[in-house]
C-alpha atoms as a PDB file:
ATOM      1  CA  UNK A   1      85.377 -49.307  -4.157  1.00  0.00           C
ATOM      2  CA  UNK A   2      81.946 -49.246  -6.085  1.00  0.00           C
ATOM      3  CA  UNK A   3      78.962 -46.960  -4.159  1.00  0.00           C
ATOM      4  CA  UNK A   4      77.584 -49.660  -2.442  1.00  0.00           C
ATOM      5  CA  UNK A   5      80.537 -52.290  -1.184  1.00  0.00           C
ATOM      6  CA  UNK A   6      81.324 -52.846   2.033  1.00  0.00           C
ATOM      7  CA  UNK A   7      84.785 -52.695   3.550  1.00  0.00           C
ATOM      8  CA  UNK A   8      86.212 -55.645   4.676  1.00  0.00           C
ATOM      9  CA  UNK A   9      86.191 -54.596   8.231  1.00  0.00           C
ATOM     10  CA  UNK A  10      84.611 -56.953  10.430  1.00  0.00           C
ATOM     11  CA  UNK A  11      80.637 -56.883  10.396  1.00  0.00           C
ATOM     12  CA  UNK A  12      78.296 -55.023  12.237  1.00  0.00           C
ATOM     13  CA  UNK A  13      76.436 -57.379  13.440  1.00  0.00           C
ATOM     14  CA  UNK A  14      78.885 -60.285  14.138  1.00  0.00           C
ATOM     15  CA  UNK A  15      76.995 -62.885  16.555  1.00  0.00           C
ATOM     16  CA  UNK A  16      73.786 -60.643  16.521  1.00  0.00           C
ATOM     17  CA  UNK A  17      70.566 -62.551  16.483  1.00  0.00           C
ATOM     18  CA  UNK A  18      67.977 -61.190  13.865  1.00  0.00           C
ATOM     19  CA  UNK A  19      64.063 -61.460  13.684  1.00  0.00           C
ATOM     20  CA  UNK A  20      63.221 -60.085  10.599  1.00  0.00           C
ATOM     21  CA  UNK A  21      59.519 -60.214   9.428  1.00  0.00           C
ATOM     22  CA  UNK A  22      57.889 -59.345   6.252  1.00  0.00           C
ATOM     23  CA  UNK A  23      60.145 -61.386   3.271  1.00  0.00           C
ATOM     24  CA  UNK A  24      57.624 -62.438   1.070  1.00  0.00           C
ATOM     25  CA  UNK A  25      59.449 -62.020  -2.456  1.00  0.00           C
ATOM     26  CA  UNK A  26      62.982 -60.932  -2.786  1.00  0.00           C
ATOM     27  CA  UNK A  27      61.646 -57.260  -3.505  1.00  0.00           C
ATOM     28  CA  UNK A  28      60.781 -57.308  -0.389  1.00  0.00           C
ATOM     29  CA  UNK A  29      62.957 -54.635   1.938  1.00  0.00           C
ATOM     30  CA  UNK A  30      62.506 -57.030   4.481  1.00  0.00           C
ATOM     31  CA  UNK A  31      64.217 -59.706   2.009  1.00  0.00           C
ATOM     32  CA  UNK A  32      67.532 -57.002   1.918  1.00  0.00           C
ATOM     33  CA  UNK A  33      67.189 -56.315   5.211  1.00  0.00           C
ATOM     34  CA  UNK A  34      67.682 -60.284   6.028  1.00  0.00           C
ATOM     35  CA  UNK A  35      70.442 -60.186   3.032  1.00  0.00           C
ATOM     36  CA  UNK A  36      72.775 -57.356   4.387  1.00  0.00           C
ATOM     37  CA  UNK A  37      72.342 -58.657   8.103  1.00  0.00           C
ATOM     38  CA  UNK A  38      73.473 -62.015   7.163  1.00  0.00           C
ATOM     39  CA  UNK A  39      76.102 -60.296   5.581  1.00  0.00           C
ATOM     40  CA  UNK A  40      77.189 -58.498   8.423  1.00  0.00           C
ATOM     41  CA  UNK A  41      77.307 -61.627  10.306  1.00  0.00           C
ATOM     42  CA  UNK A  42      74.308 -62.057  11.655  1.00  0.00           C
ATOM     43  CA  UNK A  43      72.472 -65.178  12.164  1.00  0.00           C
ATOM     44  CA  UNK A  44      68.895 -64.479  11.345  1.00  0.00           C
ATOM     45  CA  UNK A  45      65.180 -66.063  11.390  1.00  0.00           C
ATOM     46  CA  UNK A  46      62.256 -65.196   8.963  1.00  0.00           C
ATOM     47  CA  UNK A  47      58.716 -64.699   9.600  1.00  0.00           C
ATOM     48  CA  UNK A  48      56.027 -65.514   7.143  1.00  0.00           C
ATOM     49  CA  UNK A  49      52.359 -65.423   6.565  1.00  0.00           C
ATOM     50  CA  UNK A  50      49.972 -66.936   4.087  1.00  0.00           C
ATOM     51  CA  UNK A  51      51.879 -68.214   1.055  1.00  0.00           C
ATOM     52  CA  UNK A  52      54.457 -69.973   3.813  1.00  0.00           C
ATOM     53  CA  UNK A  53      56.398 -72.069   0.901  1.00  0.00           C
ATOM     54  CA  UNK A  54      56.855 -68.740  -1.608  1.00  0.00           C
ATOM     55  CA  UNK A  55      58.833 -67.487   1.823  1.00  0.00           C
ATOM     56  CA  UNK A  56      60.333 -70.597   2.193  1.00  0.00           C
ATOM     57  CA  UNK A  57      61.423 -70.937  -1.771  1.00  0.00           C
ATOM     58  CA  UNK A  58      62.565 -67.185  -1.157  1.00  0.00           C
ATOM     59  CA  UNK A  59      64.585 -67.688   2.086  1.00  0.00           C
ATOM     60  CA  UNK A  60      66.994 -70.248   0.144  1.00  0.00           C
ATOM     61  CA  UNK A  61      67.943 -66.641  -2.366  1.00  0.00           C
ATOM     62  CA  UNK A  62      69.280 -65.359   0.909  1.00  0.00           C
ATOM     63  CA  UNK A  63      73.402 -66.266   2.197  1.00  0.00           C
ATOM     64  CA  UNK A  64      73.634 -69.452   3.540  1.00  0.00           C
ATOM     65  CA  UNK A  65      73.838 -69.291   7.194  1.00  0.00           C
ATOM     66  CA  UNK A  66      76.931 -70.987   9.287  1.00  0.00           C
ATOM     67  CA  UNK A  67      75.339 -74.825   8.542  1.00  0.00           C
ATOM     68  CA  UNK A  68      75.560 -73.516   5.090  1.00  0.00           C
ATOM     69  CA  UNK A  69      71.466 -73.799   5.753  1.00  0.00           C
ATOM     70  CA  UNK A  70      69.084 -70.906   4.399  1.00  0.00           C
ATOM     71  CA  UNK A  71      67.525 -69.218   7.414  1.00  0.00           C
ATOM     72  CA  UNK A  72      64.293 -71.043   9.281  1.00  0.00           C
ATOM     73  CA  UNK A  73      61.204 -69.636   8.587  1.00  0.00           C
ATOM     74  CA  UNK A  74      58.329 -69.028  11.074  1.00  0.00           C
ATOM     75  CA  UNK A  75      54.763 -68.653  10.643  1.00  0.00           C
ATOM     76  CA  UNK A  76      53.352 -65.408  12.534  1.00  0.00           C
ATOM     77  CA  UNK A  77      49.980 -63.817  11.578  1.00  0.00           C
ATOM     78  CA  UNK A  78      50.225 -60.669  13.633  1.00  0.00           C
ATOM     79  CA  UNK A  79      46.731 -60.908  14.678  1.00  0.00           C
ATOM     80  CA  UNK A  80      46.716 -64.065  15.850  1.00  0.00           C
ATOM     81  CA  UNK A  81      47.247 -64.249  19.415  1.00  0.00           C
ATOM     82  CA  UNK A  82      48.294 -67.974  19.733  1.00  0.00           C
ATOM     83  CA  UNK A  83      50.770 -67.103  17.179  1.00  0.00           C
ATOM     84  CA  UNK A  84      52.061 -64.248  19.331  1.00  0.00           C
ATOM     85  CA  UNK A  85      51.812 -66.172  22.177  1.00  0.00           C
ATOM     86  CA  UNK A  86      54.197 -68.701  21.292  1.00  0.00           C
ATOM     87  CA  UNK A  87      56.846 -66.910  19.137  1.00  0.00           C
ATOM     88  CA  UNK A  88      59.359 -66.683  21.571  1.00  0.00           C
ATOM     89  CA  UNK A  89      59.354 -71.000  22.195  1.00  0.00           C
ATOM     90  CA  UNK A  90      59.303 -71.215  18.147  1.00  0.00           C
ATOM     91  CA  UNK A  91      62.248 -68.722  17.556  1.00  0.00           C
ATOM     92  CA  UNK A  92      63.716 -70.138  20.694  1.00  0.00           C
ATOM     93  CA  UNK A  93      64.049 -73.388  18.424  1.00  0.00           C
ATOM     94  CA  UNK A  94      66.482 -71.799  16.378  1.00  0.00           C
ATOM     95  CA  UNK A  95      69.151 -69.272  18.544  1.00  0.00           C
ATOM     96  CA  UNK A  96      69.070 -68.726  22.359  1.00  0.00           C
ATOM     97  CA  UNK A  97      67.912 -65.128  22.088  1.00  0.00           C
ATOM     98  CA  UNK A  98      67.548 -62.087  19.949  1.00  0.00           C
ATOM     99  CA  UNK A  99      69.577 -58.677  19.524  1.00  0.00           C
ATOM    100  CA  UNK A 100      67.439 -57.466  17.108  1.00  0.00           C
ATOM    101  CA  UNK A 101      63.700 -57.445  15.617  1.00  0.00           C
ATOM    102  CA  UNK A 102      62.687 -56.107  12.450  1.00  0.00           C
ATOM    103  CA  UNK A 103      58.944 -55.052  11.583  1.00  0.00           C
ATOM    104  CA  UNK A 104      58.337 -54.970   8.067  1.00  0.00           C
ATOM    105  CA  UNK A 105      54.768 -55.406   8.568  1.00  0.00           C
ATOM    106  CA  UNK A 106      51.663 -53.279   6.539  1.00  0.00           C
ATOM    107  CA  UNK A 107      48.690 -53.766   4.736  1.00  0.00           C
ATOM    108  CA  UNK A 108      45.204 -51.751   4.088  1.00  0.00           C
ATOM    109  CA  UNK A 109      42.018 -53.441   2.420  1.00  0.00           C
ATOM    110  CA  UNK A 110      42.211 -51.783  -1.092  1.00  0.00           C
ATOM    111  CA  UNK A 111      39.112 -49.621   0.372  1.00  0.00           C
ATOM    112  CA  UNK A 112      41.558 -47.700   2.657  1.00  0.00           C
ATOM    113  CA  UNK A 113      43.660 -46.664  -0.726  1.00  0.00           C
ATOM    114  CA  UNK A 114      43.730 -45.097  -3.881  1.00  0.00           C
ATOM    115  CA  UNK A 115      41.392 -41.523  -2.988  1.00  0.00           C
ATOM    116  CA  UNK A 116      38.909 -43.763  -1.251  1.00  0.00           C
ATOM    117  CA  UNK A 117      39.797 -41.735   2.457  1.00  0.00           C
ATOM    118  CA  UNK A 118      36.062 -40.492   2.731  1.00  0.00           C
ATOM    119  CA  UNK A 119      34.325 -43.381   2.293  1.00  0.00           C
ATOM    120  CA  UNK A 120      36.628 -46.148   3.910  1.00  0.00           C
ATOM    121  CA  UNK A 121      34.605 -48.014   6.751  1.00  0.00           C
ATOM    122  CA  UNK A 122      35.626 -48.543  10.239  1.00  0.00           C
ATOM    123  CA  UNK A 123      36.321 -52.292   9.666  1.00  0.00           C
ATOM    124  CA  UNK A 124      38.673 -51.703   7.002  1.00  0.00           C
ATOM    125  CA  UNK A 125      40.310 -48.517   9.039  1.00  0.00           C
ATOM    126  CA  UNK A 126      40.570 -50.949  12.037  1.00  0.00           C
ATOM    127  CA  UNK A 127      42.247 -53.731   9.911  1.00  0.00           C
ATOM    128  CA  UNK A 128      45.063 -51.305   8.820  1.00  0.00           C
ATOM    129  CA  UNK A 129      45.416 -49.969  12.299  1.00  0.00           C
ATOM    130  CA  UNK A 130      46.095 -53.369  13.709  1.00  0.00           C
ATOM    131  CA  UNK A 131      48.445 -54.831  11.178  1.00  0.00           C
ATOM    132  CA  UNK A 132      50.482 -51.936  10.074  1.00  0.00           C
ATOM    133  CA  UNK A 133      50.647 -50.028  13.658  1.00  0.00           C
ATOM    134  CA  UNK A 134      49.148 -52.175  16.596  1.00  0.00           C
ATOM    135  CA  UNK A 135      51.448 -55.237  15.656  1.00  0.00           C
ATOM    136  CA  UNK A 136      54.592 -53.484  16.580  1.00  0.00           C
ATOM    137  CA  UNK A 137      54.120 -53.613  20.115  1.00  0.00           C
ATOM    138  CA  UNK A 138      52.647 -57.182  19.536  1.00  0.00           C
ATOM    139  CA  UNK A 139      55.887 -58.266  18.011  1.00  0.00           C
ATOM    140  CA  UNK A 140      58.194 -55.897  20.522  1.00  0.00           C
ATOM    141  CA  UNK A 141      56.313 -57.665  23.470  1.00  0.00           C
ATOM    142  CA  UNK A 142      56.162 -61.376  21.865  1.00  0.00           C
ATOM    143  CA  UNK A 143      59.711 -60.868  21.138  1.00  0.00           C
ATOM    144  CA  UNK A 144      60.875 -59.631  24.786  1.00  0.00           C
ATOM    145  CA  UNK A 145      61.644 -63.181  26.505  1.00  0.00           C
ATOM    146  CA  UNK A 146      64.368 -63.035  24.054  1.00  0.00           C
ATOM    147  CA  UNK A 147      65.977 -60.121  24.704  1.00  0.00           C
ATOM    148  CA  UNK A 148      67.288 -60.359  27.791  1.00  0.00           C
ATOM    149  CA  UNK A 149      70.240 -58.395  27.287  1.00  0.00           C
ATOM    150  CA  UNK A 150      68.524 -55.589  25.487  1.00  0.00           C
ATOM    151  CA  UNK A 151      68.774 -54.877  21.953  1.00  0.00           C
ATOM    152  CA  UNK A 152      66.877 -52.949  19.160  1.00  0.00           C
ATOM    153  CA  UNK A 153      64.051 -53.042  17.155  1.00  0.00           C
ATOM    154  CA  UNK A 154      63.833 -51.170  14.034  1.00  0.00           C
ATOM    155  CA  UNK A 155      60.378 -50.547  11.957  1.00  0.00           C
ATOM    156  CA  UNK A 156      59.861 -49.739   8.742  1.00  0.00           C
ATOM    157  CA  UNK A 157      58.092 -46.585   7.580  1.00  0.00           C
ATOM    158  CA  UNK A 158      57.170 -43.536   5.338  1.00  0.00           C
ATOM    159  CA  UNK A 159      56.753 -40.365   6.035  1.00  0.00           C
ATOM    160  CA  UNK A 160      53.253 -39.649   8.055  1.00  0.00           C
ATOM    161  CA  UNK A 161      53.938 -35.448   8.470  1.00  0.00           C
ATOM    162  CA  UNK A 162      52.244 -35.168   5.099  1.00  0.00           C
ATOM    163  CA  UNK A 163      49.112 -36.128   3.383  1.00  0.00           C
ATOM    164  CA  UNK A 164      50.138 -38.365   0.281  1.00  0.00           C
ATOM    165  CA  UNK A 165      47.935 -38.567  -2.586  1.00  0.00           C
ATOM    166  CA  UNK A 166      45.897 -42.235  -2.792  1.00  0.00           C
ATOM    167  CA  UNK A 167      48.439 -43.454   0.385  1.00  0.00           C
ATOM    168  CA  UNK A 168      45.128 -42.188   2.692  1.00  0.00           C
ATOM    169  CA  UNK A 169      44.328 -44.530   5.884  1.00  0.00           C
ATOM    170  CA  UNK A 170      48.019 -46.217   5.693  1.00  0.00           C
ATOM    171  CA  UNK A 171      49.013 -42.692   5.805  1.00  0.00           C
ATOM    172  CA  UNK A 172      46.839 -42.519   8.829  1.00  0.00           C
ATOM    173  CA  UNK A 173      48.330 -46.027  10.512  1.00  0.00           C
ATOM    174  CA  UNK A 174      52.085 -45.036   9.698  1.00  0.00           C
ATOM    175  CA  UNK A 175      51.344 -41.626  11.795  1.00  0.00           C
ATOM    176  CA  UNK A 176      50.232 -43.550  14.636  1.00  0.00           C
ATOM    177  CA  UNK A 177      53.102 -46.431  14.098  1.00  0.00           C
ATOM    178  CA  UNK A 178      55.431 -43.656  14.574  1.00  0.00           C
ATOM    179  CA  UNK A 179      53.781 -42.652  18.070  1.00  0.00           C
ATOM    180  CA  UNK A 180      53.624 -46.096  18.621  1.00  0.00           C
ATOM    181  CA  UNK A 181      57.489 -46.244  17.972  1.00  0.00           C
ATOM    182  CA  UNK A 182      57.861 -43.427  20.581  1.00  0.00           C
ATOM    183  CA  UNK A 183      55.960 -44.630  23.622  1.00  0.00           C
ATOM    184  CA  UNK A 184      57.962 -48.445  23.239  1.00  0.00           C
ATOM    185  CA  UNK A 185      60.826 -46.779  23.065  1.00  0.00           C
ATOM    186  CA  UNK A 186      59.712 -44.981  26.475  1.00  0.00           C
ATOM    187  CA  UNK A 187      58.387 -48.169  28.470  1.00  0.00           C
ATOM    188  CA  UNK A 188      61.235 -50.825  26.720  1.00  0.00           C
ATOM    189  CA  UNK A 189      63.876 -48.365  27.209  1.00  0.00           C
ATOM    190  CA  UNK A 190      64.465 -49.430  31.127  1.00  0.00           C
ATOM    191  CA  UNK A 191      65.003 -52.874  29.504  1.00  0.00           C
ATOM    192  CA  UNK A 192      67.627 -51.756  27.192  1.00  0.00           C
ATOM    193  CA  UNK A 193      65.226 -52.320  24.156  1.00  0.00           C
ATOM    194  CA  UNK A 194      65.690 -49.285  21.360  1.00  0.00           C
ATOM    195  CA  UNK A 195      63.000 -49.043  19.056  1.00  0.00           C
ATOM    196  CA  UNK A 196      63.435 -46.594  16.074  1.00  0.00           C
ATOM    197  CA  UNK A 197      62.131 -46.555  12.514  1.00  0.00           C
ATOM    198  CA  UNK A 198      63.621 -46.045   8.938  1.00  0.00           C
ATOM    199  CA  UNK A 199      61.267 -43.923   6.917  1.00  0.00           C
ATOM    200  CA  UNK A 200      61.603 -45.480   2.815  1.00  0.00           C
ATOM    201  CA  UNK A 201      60.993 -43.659   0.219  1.00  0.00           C
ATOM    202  CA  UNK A 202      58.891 -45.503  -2.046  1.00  0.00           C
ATOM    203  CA  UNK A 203      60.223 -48.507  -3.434  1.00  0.00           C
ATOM    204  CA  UNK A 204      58.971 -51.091  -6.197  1.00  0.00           C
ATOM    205  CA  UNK A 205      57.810 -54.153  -3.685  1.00  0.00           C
ATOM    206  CA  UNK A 206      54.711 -56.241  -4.018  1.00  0.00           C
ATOM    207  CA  UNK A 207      52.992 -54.142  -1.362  1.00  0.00           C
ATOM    208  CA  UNK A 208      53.832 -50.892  -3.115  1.00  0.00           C
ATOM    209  CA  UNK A 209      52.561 -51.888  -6.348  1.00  0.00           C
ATOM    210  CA  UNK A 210      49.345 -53.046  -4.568  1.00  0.00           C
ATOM    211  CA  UNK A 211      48.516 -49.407  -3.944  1.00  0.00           C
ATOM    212  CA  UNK A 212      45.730 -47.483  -6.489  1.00  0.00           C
ATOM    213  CA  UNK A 213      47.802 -44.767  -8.089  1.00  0.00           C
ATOM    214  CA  UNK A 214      51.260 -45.612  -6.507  1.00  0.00           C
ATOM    215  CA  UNK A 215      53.154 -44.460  -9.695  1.00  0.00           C
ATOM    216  CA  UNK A 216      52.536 -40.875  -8.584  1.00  0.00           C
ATOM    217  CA  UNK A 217      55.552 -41.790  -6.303  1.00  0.00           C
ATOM    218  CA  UNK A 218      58.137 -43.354  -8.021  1.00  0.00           C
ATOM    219  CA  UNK A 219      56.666 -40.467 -11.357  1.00  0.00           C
ATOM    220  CA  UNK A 220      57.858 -37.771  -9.026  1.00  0.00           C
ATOM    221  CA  UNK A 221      59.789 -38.811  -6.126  1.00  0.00           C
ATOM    222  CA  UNK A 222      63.234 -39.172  -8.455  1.00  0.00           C
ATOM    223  CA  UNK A 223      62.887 -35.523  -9.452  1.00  0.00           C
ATOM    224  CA  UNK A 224      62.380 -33.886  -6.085  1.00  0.00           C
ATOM    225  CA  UNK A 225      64.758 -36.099  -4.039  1.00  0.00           C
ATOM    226  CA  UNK A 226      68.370 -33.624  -4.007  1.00  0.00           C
ATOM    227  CA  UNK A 227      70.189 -37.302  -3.798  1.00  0.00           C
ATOM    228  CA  UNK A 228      67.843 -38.949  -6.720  1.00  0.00           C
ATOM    229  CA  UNK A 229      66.000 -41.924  -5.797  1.00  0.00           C
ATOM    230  CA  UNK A 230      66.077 -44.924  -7.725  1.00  0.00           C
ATOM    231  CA  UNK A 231      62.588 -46.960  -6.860  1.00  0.00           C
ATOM    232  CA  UNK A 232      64.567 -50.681  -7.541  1.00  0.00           C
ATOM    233  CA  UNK A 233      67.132 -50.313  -5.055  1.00  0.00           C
ATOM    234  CA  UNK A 234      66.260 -51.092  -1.393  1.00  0.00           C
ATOM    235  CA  UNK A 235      70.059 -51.340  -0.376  1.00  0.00           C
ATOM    236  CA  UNK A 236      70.108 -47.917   1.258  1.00  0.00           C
ATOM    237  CA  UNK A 237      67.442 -48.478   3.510  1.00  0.00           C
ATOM    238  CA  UNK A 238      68.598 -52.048   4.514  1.00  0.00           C
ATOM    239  CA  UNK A 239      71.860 -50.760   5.369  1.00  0.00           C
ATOM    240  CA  UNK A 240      69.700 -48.031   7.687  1.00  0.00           C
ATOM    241  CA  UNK A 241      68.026 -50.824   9.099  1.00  0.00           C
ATOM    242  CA  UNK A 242      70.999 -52.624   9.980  1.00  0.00           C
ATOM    243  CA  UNK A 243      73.279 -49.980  11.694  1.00  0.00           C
ATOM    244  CA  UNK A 244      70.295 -49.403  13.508  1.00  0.00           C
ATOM    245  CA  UNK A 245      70.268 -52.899  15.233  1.00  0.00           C
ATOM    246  CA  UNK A 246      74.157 -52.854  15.702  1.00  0.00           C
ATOM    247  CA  UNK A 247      75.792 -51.299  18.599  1.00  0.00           C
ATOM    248  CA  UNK A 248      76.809 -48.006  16.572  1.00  0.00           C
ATOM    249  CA  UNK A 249      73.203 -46.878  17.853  1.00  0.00           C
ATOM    250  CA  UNK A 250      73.820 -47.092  21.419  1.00  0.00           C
ATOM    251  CA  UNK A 251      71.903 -44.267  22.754  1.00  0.00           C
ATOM    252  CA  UNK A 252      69.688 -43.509  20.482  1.00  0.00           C
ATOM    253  CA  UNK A 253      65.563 -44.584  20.419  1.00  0.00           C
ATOM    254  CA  UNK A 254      62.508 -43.061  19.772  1.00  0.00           C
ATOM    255  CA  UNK A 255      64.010 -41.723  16.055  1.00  0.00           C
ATOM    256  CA  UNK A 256      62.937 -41.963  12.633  1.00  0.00           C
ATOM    257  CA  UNK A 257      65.991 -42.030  10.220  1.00  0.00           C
ATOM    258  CA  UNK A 258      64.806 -40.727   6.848  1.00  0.00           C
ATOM    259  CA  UNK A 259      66.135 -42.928   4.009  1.00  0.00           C
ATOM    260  CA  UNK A 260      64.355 -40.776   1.102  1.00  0.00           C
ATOM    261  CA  UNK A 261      67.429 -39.094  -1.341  1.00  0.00           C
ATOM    262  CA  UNK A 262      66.201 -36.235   0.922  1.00  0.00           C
ATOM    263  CA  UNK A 263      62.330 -35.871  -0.402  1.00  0.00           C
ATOM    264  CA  UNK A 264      61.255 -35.210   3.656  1.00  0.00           C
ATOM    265  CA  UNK A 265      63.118 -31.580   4.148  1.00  0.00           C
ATOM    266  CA  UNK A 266      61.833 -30.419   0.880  1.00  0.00           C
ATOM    267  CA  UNK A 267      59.404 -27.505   0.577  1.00  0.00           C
ATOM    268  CA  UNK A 268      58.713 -28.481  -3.396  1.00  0.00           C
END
């Protein structure tokens, strides 16, 4: 069996009902994410934002779905409140509930990377905030009509116990997207809605290579991680994002899983 094949038991998330945001090339983690879901038999719905036909164009690389269909692809701006608003109606179009919600959400104006932490303005600060932290509840909540029967959503992160070099305010917003992680799982949890995270290490996607200076990463990252990293392969933390939403995570919420060849329990 080669490293990374699955067995042929049956799939994790047979008849499981995935919302997974954040595909925007098939670099994307969110893009694997969707992949290995559908994979593990899960019928799954994309969000996208912006450039709504490159998701589109991307969304028919994925499995074909039952109707031999790619998956349907929704428009959601997290910081648009009509688009909140009316998510659960416009996934509702497409399956009769949700198991599972992925966030795959993040950006920073290029003023709140790259060594810039000292000088980075409110606005900009407040920007990252509310797309990379504030929108998980926003999605969690938009998302809850659907989940009537419980079910899990998983973020994605990196590490926010250390100051990273040029990472700065979105080092700040994953810090509070894991506290944000920890109070949903608090006030969803009487719902039966777990909410965890997958801390990456870094990987090559479009938002990585956006960041001033990112090669100090995947330059060092390789060397210190006891398990190596390789910076192309997102398959390891897609499959953490996927046993996550399945029912092998019963009782567990509030938790980051570290998917980092081991980087996070180094001391050098």
């Amino acid at each position: 069996m080669a490293a990374w094949e699955w067995g042929t038991e049956v799939g994790l998330l047979d008849g499981k009902r995935i919302l997974v945001t954040g595909v925007l090339t098939n670099s994307s983690i969110g893009f694997h994410v969707a992949r290995v879901a559908q994979e593990q038999g899960a019928q799954v719905v994309l969000t996208g934002f912006g450039r709504m036909s490159l998701v589109e164009r991307v969304a028919k690389r994925l499995p074909s779905g039952q109707a031999g269909d790619p998956p349907p692809v929704i428009e959601l701006d997290v910081t648009n409140a009509e688009h909140l608003d009316s998510l659960a109606d416009r996934v509702g179009e497409h399956v009769d509930g949700l198991d599972g919600v992925v966030h795959a959400i993040g950006f920073a104006p290029q003023s709140a990377l790259g060594g810039n932490f000292l000088e980075t303005p409110w606005e900009d600060v407040s920007t990252a905030v509310q797309i990379s932290t504030y929108s998980l509840k926003s999605l969690a909540m938009a998302c809850l009509p659907l989940m009537k029967g419980g079910g899990s959503v998983v973020g994605l992160d990196f590490d926010a116990t250390k100051a990273w070099p040029v990472y700065d305010w979105m080092g700040v917003a994953k810090a509070a997207l894991e506290s944000t992680s920890r109070y949903l799982a608090r006030y969803l949890g009487p719902q039966g809605v777990r909410v965890n995270l997958v801390a990456a290490g870094p990987l090559s996607t479009m938002a990585a290579k956006s960041i001033p200076g990112f090669e100090e990463f995947t330059d060092i990252w390789p060397k210190t991680a006891p398990l190596g990293w390789d910076v192309a392969d997102a398959e390891p933390t897609a499959r953490a994002c996927v046993a996550l939403l399945s029912d092998w995570f019963p009782a567990t919420t509030g938790e980051i899983v570290h998917v980092d060849g081991g980087v996070h329990a180094m001391g050098a």
